[in-house]
N, C-alpha and C. Protein backbone atom coordinates (compact mmCIF):
# COMPACT_ATOMS: atom_id res chain seq x y z
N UNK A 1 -4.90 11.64 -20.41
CA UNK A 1 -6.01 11.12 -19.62
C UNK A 1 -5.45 10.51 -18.32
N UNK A 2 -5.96 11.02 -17.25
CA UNK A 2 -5.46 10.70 -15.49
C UNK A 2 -6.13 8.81 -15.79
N UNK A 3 -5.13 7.98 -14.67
CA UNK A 3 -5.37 6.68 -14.61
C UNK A 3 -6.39 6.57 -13.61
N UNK A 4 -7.22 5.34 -13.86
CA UNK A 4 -7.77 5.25 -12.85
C UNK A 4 -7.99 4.24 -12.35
N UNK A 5 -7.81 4.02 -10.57
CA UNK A 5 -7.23 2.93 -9.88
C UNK A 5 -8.63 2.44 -9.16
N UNK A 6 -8.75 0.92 -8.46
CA UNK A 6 -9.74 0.80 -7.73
C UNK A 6 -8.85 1.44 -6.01
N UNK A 7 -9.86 1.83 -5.48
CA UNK A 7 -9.91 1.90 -3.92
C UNK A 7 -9.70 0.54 -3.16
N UNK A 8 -8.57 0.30 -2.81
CA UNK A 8 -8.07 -0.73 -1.92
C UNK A 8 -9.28 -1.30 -1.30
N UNK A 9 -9.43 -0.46 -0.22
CA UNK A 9 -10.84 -0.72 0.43
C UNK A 9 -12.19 -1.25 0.45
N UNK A 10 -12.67 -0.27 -0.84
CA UNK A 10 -14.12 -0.79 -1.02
C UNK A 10 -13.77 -0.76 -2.78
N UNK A 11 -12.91 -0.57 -3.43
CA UNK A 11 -13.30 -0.79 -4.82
C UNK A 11 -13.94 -0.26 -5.90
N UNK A 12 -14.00 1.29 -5.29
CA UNK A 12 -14.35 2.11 -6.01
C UNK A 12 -13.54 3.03 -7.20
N UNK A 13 -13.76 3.01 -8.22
CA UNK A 13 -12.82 3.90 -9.45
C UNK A 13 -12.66 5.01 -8.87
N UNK A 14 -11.27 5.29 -8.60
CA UNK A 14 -10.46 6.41 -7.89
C UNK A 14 -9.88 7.01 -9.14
N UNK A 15 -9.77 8.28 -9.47
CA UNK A 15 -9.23 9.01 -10.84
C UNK A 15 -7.91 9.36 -9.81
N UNK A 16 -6.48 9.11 -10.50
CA UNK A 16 -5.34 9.10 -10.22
C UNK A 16 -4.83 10.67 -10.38
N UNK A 17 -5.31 11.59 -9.39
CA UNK A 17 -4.76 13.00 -9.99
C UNK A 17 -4.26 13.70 -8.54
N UNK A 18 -3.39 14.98 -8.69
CA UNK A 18 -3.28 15.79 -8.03
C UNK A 18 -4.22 16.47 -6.51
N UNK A 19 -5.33 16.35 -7.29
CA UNK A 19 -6.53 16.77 -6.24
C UNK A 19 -6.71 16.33 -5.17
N UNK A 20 -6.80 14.88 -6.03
CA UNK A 20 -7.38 13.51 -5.17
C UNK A 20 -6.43 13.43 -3.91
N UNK A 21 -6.50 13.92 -2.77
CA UNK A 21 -6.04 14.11 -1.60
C UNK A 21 -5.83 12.42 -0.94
N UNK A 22 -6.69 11.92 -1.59
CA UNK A 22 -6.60 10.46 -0.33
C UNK A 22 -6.60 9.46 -1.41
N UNK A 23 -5.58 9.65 -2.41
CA UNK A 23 -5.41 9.02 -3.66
C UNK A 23 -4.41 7.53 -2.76
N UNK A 24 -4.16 6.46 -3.05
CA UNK A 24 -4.94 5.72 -3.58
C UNK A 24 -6.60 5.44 -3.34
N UNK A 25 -7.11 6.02 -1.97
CA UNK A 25 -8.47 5.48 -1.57
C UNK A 25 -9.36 6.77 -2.24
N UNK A 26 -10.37 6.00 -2.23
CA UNK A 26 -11.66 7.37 -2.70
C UNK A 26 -11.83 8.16 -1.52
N UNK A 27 -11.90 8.12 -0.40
CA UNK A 27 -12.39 9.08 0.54
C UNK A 27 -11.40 9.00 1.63
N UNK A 28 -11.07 9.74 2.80
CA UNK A 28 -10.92 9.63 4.28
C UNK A 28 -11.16 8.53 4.65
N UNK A 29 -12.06 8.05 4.44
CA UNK A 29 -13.21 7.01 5.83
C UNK A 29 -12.17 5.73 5.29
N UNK A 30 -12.15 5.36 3.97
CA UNK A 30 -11.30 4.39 3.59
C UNK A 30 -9.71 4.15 3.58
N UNK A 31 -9.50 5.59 3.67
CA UNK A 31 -8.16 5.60 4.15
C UNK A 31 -7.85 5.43 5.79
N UNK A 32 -8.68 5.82 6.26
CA UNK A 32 -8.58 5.30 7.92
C UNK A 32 -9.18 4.11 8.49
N UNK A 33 -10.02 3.36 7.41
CA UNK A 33 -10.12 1.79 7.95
C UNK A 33 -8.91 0.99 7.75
N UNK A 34 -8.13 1.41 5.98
CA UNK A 34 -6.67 0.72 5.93
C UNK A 34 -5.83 1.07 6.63
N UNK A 35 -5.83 2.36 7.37
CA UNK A 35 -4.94 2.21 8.97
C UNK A 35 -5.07 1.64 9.73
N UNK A 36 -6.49 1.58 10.29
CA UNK A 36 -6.66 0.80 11.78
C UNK A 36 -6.46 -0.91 11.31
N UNK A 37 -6.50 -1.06 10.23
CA UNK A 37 -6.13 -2.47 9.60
C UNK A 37 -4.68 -2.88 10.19
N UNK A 38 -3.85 -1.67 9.39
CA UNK A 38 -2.53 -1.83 10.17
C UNK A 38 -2.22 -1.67 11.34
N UNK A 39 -2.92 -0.75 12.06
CA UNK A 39 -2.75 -0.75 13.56
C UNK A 39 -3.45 -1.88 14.31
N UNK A 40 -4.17 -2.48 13.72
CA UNK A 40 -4.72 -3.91 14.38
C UNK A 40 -3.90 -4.97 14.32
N UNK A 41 -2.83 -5.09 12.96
CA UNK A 41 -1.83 -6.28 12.70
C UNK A 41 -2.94 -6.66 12.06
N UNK A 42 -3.67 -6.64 11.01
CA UNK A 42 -4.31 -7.37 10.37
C UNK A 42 -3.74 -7.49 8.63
N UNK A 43 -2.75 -6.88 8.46
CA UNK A 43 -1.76 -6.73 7.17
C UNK A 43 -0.62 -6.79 7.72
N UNK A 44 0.30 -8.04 7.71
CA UNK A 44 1.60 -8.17 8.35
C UNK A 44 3.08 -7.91 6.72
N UNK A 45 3.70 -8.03 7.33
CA UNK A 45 5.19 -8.14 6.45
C UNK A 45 5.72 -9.26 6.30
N UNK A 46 6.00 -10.36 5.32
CA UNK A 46 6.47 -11.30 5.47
C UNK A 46 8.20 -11.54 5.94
N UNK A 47 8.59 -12.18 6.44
CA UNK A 47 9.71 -12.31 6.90
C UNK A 47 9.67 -12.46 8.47
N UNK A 48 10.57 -12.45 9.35
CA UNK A 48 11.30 -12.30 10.79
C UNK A 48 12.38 -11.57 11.07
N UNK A 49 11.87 -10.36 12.01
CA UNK A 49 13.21 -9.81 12.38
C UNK A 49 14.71 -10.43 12.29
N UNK A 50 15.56 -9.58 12.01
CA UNK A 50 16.99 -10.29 11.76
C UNK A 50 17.05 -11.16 10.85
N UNK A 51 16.18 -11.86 9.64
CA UNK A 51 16.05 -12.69 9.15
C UNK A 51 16.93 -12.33 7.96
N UNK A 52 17.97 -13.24 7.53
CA UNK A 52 18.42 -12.87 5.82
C UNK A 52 17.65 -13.24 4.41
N UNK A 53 17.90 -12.41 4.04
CA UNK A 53 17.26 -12.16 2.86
C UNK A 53 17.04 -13.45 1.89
N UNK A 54 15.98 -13.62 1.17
CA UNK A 54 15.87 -15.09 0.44
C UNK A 54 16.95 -14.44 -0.27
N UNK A 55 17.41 -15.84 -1.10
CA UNK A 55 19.01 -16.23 -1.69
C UNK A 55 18.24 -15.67 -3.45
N UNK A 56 17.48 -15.60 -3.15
CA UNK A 56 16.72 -15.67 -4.88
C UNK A 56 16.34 -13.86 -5.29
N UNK A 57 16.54 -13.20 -4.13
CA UNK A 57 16.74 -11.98 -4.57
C UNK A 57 17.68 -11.33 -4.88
N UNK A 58 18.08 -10.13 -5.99
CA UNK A 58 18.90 -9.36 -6.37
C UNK A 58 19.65 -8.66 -5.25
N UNK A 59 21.01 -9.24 -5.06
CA UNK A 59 22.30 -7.98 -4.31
C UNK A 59 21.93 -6.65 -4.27
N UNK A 60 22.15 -5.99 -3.58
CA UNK A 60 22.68 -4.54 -3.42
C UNK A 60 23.99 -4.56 -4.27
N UNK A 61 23.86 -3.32 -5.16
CA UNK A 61 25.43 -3.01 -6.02
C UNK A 61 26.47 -2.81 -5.07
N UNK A 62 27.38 -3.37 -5.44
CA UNK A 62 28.73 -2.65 -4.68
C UNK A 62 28.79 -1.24 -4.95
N UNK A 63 29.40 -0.70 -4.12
CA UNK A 63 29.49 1.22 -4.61
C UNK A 63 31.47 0.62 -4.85
């Protein structure tokens, strides 16, 4: 049985499959408001350029 996720957007039961072209969102229209979201700066990244990493996260392995 395919999972099924809400739509970021508006919250609609999205069936988690192959088909579903604009999977996580239910449609287009919702996938291009959560762009212009990001192209507005209205969903930022926490941190500051050049900034080091909090002390409380896991290393990179040595190779």
């Amino acid at each position: 049985m395919p999972a099924v996720v809400k739509c970021p957007t508006c919250g609609t039961d999205v069936v988690w499959v192959p088909e579903n072209k604009f999977r996580p969102f239910c449609s287009n229209r919702c996938k291009q408001i959560d762009l212009g979201a990001w192209a507005a700066e209205k969903y930022v990244i926490g941190g500051k350029p050049g900034e080091t990493p909090s002390p409380d996260l896991p290393e990179d392995p040595e190779d």
